[in-house]
C-alpha atoms as a PDB file:
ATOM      1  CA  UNK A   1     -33.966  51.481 -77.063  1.00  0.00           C
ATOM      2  CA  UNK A   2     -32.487  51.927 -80.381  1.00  0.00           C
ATOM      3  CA  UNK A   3     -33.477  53.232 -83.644  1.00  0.00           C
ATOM      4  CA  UNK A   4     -34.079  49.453 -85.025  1.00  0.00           C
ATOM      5  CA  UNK A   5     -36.691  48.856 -82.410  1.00  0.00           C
ATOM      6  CA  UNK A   6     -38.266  52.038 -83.570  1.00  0.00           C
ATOM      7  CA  UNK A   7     -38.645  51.204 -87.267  1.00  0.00           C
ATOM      8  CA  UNK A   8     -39.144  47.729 -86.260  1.00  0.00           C
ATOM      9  CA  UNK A   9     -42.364  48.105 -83.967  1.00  0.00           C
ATOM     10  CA  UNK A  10     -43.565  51.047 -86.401  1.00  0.00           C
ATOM     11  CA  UNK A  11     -45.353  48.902 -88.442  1.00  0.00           C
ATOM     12  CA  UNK A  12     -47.649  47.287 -85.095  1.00  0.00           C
ATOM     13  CA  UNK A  13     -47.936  50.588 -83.579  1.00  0.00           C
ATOM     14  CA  UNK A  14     -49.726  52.203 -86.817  1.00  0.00           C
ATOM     15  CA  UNK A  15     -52.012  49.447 -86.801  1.00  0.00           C
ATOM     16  CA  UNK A  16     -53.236  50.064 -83.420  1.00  0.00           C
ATOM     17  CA  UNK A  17     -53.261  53.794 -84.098  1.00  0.00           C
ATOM     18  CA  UNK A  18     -54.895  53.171 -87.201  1.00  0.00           C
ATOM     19  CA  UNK A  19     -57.753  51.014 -84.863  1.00  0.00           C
ATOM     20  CA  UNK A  20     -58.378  53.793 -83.246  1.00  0.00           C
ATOM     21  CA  UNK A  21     -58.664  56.213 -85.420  1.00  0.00           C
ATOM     22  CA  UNK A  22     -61.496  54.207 -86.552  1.00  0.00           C
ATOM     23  CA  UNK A  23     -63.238  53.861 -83.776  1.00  0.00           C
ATOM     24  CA  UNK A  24     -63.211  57.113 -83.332  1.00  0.00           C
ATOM     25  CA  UNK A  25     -64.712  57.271 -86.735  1.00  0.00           C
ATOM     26  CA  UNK A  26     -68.093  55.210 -85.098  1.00  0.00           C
ATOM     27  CA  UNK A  27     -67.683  57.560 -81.943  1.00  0.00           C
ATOM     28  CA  UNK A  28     -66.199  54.405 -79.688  1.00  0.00           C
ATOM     29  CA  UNK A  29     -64.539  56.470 -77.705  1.00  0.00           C
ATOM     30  CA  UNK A  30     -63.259  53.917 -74.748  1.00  0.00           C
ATOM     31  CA  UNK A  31     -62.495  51.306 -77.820  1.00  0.00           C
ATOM     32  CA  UNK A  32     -60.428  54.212 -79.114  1.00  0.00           C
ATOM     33  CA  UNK A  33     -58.530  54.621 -76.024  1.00  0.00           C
ATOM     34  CA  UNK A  34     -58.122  51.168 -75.697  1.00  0.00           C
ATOM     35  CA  UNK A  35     -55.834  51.174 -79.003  1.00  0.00           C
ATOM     36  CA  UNK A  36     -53.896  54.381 -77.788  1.00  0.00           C
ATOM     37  CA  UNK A  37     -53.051  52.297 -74.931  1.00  0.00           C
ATOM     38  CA  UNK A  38     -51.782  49.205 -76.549  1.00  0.00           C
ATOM     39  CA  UNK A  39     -49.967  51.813 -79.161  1.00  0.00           C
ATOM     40  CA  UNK A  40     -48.367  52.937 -76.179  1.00  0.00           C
ATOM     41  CA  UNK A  41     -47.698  49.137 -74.764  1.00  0.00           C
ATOM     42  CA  UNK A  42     -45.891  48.730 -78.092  1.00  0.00           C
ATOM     43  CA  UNK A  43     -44.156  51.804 -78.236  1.00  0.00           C
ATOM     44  CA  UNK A  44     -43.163  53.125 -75.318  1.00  0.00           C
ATOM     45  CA  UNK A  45     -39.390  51.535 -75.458  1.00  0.00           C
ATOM     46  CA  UNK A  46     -39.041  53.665 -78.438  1.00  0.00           C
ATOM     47  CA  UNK A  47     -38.821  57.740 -77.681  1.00  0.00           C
ATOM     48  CA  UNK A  48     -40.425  58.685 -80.874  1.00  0.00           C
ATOM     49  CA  UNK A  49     -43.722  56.259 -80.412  1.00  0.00           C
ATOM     50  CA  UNK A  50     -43.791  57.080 -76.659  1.00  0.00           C
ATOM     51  CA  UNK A  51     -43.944  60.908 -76.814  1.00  0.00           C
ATOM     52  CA  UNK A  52     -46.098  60.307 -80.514  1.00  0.00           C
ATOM     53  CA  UNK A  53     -48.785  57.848 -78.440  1.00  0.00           C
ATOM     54  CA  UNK A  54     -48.648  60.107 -75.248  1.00  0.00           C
ATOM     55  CA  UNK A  55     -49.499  63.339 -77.571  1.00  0.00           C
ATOM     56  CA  UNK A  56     -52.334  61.276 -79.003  1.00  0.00           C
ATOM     57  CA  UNK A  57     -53.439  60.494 -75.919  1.00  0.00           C
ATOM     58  CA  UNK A  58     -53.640  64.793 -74.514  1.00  0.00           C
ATOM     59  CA  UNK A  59     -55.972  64.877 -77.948  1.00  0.00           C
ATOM     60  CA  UNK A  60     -58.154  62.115 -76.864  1.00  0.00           C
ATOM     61  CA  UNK A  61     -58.568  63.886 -73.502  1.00  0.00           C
ATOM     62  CA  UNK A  62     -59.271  67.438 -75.540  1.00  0.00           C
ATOM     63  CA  UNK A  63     -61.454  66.181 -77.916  1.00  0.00           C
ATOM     64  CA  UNK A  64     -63.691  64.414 -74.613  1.00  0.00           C
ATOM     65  CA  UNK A  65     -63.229  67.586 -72.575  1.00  0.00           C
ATOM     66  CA  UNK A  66     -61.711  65.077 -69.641  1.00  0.00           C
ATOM     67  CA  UNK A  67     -58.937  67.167 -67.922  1.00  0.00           C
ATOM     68  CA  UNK A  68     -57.839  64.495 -65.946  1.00  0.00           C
ATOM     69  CA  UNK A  69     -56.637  63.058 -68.798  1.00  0.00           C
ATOM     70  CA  UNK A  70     -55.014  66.438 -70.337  1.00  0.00           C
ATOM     71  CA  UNK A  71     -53.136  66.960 -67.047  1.00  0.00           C
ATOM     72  CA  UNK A  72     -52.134  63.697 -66.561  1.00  0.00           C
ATOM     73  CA  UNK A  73     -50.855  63.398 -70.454  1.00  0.00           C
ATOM     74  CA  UNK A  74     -49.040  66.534 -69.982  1.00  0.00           C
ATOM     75  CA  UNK A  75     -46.819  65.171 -67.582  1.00  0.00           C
ATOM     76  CA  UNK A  76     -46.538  61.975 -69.149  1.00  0.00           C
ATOM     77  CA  UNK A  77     -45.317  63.750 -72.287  1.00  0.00           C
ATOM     78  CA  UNK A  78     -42.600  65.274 -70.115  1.00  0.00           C
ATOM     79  CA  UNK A  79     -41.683  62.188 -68.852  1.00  0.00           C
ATOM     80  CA  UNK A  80     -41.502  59.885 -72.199  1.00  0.00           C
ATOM     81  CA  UNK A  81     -39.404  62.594 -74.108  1.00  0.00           C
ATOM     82  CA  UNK A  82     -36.509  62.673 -71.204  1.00  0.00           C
ATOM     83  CA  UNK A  83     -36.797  59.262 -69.824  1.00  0.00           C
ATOM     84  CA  UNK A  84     -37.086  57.054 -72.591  1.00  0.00           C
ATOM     85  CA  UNK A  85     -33.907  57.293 -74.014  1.00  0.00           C
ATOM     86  CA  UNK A  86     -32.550  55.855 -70.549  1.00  0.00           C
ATOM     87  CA  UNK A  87     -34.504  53.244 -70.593  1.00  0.00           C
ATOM     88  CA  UNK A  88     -36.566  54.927 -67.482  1.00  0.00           C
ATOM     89  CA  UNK A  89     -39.926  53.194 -68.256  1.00  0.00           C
ATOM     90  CA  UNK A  90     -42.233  51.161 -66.479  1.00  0.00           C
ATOM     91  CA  UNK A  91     -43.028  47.859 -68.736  1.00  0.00           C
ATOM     92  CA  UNK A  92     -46.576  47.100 -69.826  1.00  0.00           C
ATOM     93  CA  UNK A  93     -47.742  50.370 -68.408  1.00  0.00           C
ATOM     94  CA  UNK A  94     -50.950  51.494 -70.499  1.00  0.00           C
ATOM     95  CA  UNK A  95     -50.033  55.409 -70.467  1.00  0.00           C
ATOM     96  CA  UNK A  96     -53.363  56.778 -69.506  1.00  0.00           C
ATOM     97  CA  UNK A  97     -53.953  59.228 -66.341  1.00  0.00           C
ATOM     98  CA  UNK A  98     -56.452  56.612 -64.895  1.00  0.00           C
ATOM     99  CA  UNK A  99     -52.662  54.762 -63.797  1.00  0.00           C
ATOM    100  CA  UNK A 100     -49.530  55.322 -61.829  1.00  0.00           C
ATOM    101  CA  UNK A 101     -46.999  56.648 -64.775  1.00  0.00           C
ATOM    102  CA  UNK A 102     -44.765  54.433 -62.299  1.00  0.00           C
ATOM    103  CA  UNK A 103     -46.638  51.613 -62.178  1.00  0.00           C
ATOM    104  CA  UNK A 104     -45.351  48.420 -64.201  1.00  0.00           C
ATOM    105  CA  UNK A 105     -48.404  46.425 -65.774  1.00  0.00           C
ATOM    106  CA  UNK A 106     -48.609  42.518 -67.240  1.00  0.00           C
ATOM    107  CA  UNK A 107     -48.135  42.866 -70.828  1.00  0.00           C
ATOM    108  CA  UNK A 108     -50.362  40.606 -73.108  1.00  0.00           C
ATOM    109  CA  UNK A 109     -49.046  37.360 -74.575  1.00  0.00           C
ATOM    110  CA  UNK A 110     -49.875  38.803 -78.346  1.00  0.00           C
ATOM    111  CA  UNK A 111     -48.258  42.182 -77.261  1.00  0.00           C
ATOM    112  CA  UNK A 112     -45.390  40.747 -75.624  1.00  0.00           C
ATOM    113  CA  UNK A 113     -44.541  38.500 -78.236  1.00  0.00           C
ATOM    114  CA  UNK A 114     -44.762  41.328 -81.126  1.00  0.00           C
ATOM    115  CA  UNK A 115     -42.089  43.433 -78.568  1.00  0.00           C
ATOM    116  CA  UNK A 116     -40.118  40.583 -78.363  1.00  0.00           C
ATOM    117  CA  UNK A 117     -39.999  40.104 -82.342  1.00  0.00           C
ATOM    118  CA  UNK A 118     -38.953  44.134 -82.842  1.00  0.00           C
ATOM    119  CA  UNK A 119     -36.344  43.555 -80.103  1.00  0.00           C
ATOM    120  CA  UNK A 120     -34.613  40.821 -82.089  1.00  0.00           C
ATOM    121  CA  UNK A 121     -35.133  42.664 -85.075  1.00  0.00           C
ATOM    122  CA  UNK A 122     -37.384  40.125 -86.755  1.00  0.00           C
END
């Protein structure tokens, strides 16, 4: 996707980082998680917020000792910084190790319609 989309969606994506940066703040760690991944449903058409969410994500997985998650972030990292660009992305996929990185997912309505809105430019 282009650079519009980026700037565009910037503004949704923050707020869902910003979500769960504060529930990390109360030690909600799943809630947290839960706003990387719609950061990443958001983002991930946009190489910057894909590779920005993913790298989230690996510090998530440090900061909660998981190494699942670490390893599987790690390759998603890989993956969103050379196949974003081409458009190489599976839609509505939540970005976390506990899914296929190949596996497409439903997107919700209120996520699908904000994606929508960047796409247009809106």
């Amino acid at each position: 996707m282009n650079k519009r989309f980026s700037s565009n969606i910037a503004p949704f994506v923050e707020q869902e980082l910003a979500a769960a940066r504060r529930a990390s703040a109360v030690n909600d760690t799943q809630q947290a998680f839960a706003h990387l991944e719609r950061a990443h449903v958001l983002g991930q058409e946009s190489t910057y917020w894909h590779v920005k969410v993913h790298c989230l994500m690996l510090l998530w997985a440090f900061r909660h000792r998981s190494v699942r998650e670490a390893r599987g972030q790690v390759f998603r990292i890989i993956g969103a910084a050379t196949k974003t660009a081409f458009g190489w992305v599976p839609q509505g996929n939540t970005g976390g190790a506990n899914v296929s990185p190949f596996r497409k997912m439903p997107i919700a309505p209120e996520l699908a319609e904000v994606i929508q809105k960047a796409r247009a430019g809106l």
